[in-house]
Protein backbone atom coordinates (compact mmCIF):
# COMPACT_ATOMS: atom_id res chain seq x y z
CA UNK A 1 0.00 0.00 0.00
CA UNK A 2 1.41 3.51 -0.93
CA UNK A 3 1.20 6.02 1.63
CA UNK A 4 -0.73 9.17 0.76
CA UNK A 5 2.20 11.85 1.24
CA UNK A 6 3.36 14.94 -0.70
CA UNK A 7 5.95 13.73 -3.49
CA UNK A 8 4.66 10.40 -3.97
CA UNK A 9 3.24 9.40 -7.06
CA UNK A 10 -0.03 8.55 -5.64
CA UNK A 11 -0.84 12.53 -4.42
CA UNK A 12 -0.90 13.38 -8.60
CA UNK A 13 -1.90 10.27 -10.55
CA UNK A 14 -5.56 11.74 -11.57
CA UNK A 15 -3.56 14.66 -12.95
CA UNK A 16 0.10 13.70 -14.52
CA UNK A 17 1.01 10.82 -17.26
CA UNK A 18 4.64 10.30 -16.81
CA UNK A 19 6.49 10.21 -20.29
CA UNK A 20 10.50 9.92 -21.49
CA UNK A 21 12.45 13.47 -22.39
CA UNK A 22 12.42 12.54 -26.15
CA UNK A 23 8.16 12.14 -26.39
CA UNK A 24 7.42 15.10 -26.71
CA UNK A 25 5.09 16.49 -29.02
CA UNK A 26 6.45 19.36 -31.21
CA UNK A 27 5.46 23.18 -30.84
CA UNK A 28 1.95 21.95 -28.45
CA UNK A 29 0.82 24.42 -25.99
CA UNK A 30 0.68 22.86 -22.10
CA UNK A 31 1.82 23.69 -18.88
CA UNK A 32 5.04 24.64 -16.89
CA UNK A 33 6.62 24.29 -13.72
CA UNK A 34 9.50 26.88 -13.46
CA UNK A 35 11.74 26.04 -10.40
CA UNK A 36 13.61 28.50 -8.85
CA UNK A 37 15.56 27.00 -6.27
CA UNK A 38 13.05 25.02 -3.93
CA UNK A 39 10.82 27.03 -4.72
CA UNK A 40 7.39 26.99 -7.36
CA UNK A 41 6.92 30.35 -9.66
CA UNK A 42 3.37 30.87 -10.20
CA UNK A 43 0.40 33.56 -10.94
CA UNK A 44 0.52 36.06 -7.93
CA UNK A 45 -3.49 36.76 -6.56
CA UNK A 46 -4.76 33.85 -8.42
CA UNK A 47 -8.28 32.62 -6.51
CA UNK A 48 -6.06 29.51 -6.49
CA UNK A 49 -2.15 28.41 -6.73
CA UNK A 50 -1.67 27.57 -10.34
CA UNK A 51 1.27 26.64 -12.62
CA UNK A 52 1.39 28.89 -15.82
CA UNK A 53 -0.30 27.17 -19.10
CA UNK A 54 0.06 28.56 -22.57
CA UNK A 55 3.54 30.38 -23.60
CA UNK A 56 6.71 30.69 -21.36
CA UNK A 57 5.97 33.66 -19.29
CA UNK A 58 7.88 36.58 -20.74
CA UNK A 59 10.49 37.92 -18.73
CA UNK A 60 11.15 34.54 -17.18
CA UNK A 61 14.69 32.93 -18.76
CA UNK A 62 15.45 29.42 -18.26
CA UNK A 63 18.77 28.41 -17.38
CA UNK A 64 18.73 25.77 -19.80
CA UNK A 65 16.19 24.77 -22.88
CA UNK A 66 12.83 23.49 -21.46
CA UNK A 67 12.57 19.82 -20.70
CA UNK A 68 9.15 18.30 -21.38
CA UNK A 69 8.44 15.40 -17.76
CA UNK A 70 4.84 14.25 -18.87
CA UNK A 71 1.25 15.12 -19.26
CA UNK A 72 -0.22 17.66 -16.73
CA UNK A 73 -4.48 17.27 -17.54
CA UNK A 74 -3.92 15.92 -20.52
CA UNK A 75 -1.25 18.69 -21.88
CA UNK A 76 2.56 18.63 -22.32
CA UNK A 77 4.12 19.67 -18.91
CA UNK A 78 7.61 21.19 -19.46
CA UNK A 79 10.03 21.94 -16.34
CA UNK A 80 12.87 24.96 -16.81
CA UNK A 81 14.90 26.17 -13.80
CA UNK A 82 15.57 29.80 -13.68
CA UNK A 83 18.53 31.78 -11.52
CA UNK A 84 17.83 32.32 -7.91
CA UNK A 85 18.81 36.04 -8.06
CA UNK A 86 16.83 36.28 -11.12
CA UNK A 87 13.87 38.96 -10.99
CA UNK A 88 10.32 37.91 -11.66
CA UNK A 89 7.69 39.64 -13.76
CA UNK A 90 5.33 41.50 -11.56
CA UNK A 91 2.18 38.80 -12.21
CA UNK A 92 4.49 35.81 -10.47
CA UNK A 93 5.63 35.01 -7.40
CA UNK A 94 7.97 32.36 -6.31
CA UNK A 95 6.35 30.15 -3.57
CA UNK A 96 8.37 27.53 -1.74
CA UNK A 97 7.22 24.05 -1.96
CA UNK A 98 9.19 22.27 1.00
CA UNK A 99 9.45 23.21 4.38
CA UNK A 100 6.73 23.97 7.23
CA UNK A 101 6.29 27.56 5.37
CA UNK A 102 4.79 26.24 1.76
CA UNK A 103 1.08 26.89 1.21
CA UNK A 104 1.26 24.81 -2.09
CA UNK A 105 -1.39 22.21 -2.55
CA UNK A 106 0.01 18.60 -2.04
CA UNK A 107 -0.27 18.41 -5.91
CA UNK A 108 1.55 21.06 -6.61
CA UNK A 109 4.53 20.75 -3.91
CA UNK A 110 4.52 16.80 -5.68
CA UNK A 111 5.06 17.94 -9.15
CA UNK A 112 7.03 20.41 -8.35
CA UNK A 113 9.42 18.27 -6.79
CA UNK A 114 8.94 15.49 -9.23
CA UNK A 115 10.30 18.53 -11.37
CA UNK A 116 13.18 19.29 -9.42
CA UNK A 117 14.56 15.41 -9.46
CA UNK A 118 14.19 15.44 -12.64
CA UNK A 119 16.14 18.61 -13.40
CA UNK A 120 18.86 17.57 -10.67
CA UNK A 121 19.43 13.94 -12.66
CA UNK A 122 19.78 15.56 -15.94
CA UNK A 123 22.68 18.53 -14.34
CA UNK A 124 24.38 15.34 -12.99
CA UNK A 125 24.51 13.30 -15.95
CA UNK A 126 26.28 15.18 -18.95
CA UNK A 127 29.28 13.50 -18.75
CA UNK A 128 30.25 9.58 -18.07
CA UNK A 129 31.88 9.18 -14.45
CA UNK A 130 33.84 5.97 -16.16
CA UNK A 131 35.52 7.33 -19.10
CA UNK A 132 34.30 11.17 -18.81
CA UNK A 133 32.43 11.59 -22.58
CA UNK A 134 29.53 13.12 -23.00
CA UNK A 135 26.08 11.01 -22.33
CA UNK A 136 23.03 10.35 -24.38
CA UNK A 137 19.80 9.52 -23.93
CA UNK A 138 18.72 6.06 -23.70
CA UNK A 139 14.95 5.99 -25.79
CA UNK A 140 12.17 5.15 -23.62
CA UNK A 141 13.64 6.02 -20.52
CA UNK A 142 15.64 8.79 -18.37
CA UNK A 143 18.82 6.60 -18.40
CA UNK A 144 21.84 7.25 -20.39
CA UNK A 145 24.52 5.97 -22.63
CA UNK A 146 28.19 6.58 -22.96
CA UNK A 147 29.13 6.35 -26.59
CA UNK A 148 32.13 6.36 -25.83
CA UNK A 149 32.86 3.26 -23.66
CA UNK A 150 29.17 1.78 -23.03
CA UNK A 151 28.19 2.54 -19.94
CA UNK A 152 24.89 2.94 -19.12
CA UNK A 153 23.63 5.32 -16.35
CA UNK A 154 20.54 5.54 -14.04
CA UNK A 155 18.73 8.17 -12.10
CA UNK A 156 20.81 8.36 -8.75
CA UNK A 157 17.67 7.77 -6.02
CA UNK A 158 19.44 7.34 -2.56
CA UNK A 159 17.85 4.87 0.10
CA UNK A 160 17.62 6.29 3.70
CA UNK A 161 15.84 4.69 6.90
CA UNK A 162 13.80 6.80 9.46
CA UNK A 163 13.15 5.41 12.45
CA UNK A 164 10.27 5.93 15.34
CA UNK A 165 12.24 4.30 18.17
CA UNK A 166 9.56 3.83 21.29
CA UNK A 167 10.25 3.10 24.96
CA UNK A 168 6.99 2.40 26.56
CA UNK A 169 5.69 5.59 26.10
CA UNK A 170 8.49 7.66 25.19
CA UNK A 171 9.99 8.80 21.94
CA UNK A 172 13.71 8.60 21.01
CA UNK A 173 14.40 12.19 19.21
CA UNK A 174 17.62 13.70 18.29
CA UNK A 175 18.73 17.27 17.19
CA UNK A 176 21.24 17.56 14.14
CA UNK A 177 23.82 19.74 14.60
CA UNK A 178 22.38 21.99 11.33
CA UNK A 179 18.80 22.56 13.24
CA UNK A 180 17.72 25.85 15.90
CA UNK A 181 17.76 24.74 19.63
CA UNK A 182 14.77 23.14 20.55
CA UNK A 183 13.94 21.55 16.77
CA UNK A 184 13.68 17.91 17.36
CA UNK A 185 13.33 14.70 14.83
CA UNK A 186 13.67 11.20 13.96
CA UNK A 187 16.80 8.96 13.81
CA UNK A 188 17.65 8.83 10.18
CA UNK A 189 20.57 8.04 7.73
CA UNK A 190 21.54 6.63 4.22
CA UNK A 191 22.02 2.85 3.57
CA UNK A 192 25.61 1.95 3.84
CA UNK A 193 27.50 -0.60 1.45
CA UNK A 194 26.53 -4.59 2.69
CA UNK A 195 23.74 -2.97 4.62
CA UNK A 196 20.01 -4.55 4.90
CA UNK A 197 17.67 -2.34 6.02
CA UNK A 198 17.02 -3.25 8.77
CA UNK A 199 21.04 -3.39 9.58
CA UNK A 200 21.08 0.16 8.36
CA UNK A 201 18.26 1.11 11.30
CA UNK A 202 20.58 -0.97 13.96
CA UNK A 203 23.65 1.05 13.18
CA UNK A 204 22.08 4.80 12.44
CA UNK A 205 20.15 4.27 16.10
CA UNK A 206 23.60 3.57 17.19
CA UNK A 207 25.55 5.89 15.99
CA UNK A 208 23.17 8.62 16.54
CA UNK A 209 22.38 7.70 20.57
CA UNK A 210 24.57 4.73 21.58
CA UNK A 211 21.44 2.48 22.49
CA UNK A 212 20.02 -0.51 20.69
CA UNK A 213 16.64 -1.26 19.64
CA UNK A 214 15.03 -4.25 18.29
CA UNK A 215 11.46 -5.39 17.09
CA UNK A 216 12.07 -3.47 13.99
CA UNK A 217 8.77 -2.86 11.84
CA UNK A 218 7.93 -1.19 8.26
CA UNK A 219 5.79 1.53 8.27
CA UNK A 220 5.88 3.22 4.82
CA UNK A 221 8.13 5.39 2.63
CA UNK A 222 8.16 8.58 1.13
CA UNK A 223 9.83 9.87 -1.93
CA UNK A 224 11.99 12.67 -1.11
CA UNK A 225 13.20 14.97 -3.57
CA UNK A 226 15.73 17.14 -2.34
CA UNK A 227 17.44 16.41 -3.99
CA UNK A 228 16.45 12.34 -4.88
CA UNK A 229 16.31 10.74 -1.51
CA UNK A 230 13.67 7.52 -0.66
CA UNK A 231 12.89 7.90 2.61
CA UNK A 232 11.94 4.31 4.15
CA UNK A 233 9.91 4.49 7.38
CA UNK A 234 9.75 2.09 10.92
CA UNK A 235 9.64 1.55 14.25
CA UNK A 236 11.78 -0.22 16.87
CA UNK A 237 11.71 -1.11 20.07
CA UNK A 238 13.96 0.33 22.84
CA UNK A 239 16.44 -2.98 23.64
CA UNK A 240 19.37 -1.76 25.52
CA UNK A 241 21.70 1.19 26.46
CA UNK A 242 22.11 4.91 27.47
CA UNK A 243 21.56 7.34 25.12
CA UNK A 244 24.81 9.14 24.12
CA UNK A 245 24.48 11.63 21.27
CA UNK A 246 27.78 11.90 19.08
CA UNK A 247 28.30 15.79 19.46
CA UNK A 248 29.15 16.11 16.07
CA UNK A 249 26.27 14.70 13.64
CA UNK A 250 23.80 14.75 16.57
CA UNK A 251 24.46 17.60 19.76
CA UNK A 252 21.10 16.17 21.47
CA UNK A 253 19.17 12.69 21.84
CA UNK A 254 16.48 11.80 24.57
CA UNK A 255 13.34 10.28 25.20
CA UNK A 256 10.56 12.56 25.28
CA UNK A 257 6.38 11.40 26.47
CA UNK A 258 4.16 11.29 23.66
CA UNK A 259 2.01 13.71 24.75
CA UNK A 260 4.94 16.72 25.72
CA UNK A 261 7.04 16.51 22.09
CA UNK A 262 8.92 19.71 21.02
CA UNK A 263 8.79 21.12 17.42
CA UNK A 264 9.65 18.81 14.51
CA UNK A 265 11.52 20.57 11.38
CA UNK A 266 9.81 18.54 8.63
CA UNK A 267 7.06 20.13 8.45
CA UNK A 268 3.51 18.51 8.07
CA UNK A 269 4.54 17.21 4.51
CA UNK A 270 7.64 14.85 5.56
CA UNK A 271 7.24 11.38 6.65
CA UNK A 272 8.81 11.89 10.16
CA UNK A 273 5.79 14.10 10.87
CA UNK A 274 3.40 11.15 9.92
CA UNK A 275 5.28 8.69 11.43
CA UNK A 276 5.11 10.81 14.90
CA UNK A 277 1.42 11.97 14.06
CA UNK A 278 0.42 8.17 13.03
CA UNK A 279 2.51 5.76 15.31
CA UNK A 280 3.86 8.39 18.30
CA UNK A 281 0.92 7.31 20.70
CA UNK A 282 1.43 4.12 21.97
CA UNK A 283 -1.67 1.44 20.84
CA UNK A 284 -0.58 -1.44 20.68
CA UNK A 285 -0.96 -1.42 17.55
CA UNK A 286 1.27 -2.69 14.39
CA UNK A 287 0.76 -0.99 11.04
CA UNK A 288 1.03 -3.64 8.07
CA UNK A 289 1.10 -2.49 4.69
């Protein structure tokens, strides 16, 4: 079962066809998402958030040539990236479409970063990391081949556990180094070389606290694109240890009650806050998907 969170497929499949770079059908009007930075340019006073349709906006310059991703209600949807410094016409705004300050739709915060993958696969793959020519486009797909030397090349999507650990009824949360004082989240990491994932839960808990857990559990996972992480989501039981935080990655760890828990940085859109939201009280319940 696919959970029903911003930037998974599921939040946009009544409204976007997926389609390969080279399907695209010649000099036909359709939409655009225009990214600039992590953020979504669109109409400013509009009764509701909308992506232009029709002609690239004048005024707004694309870094590069536009890049059709798919079908947006039935029309061509093309993605172009403009400069961060770069000056909008007066009829757009640029809204941001991660982080607990976005008032995008969950449609439009999913396409747009379905966008923004997209656009940070094709910066990273011009050039062959075996022999260093130039890459070309493999038909039918967003892959690539090396002429020179034959290598073929893949969208770069990085596996990372998150982890609800639970001790009766308190909540293992950390603080990484990079948040304010007081911002508190989930144990999480990438997969490491050898690593299942549940091994990969084992040694992040470790690492991040010193304890160990066990009873480890799969919740769900979330696609998340900034820039091409898959978040992969469980829960663990408390099994040993006191909770040392590594002062480097992590400067705090503790438990916390489920009903006093500080201020989570993901935001309502990331999967920590529906693990905490969906799992943090303590049921007795295990969620099977």
């Amino acid at each position: 079962m696919s959970i029903l969170l911003p930037f998974n497929s599921t939040i946009i499949r009544d409204l976007f066809i997926p389609l390969p770079p080279e399907q695209e059908p010649a000099q036909t009007p359709g939409f655009w998402v225009v990214l600039q930075g992590s953020f979504l340019v669109v109409p400013v006073g509009a009764t509701q958030v909308l992506i232009p349709v029709g002609p690239l906006p004048k005024g707004i310059v694309p870094e590069t040539a536009p890049l059709q991703i798919g079908l947006w209600q039935g029309k061509p949807l093309r993605a172009v990236r403009i400069d961060t410094d770069s000056t909008l016409p007066t009829e757009y705004e640029a809204l941001p479409f991660q982080g607990p300050d976005t008032v995008l739709d969950n449609t439009l915060a999913t396409i747009a970063g379905r966008a923004a993958q997209i656009m940070h696969w094709e910066r990273r793959s011009l050039f062959c990391s075996h022999c260093g020519g130039g890459l070309v486009i493999i038909p039918g797909s967003w892959g690539k081949r090396c002429p020179s030397c034959g290598d073929e090349h893949f969208p770069h999507i990085h596996p990372c556990i998150i982890v609800l650990v639970r001790r009766g009824a308190e909540l293992l949360l950390i603080r990484n180094a990079a948040w304010n004082t007081g911002r508190f989240s989930l144990v999480a990491g990438f997969l490491d070389f050898g690593e299942s994932l549940e091994e990969c839960v084992k040694r992040e808990v470790r690492e991040e606290s010193g304890i160990e857990v066990a009873n480890i559990r799969y919740l769900g996972s979330q696609c998340w694109p900034f820039p091409s992480q898959q978040m992969i989501g469980f829960m663990a039981d408390y099994a040993a240890g006191d909770i040392k935080p590594d002062g480097v990655e992590v400067v705090e760890a503790g438990w916390f009650h489920e009903d006093a828990l500080p201020a989570s940085p993901g935001g309502k859109r990331s999967i920590s806050r529906w693990i905490i939201d969906t799992f943090g009280k303590n049921t007795g319940e295990c969620y099977s998907s």
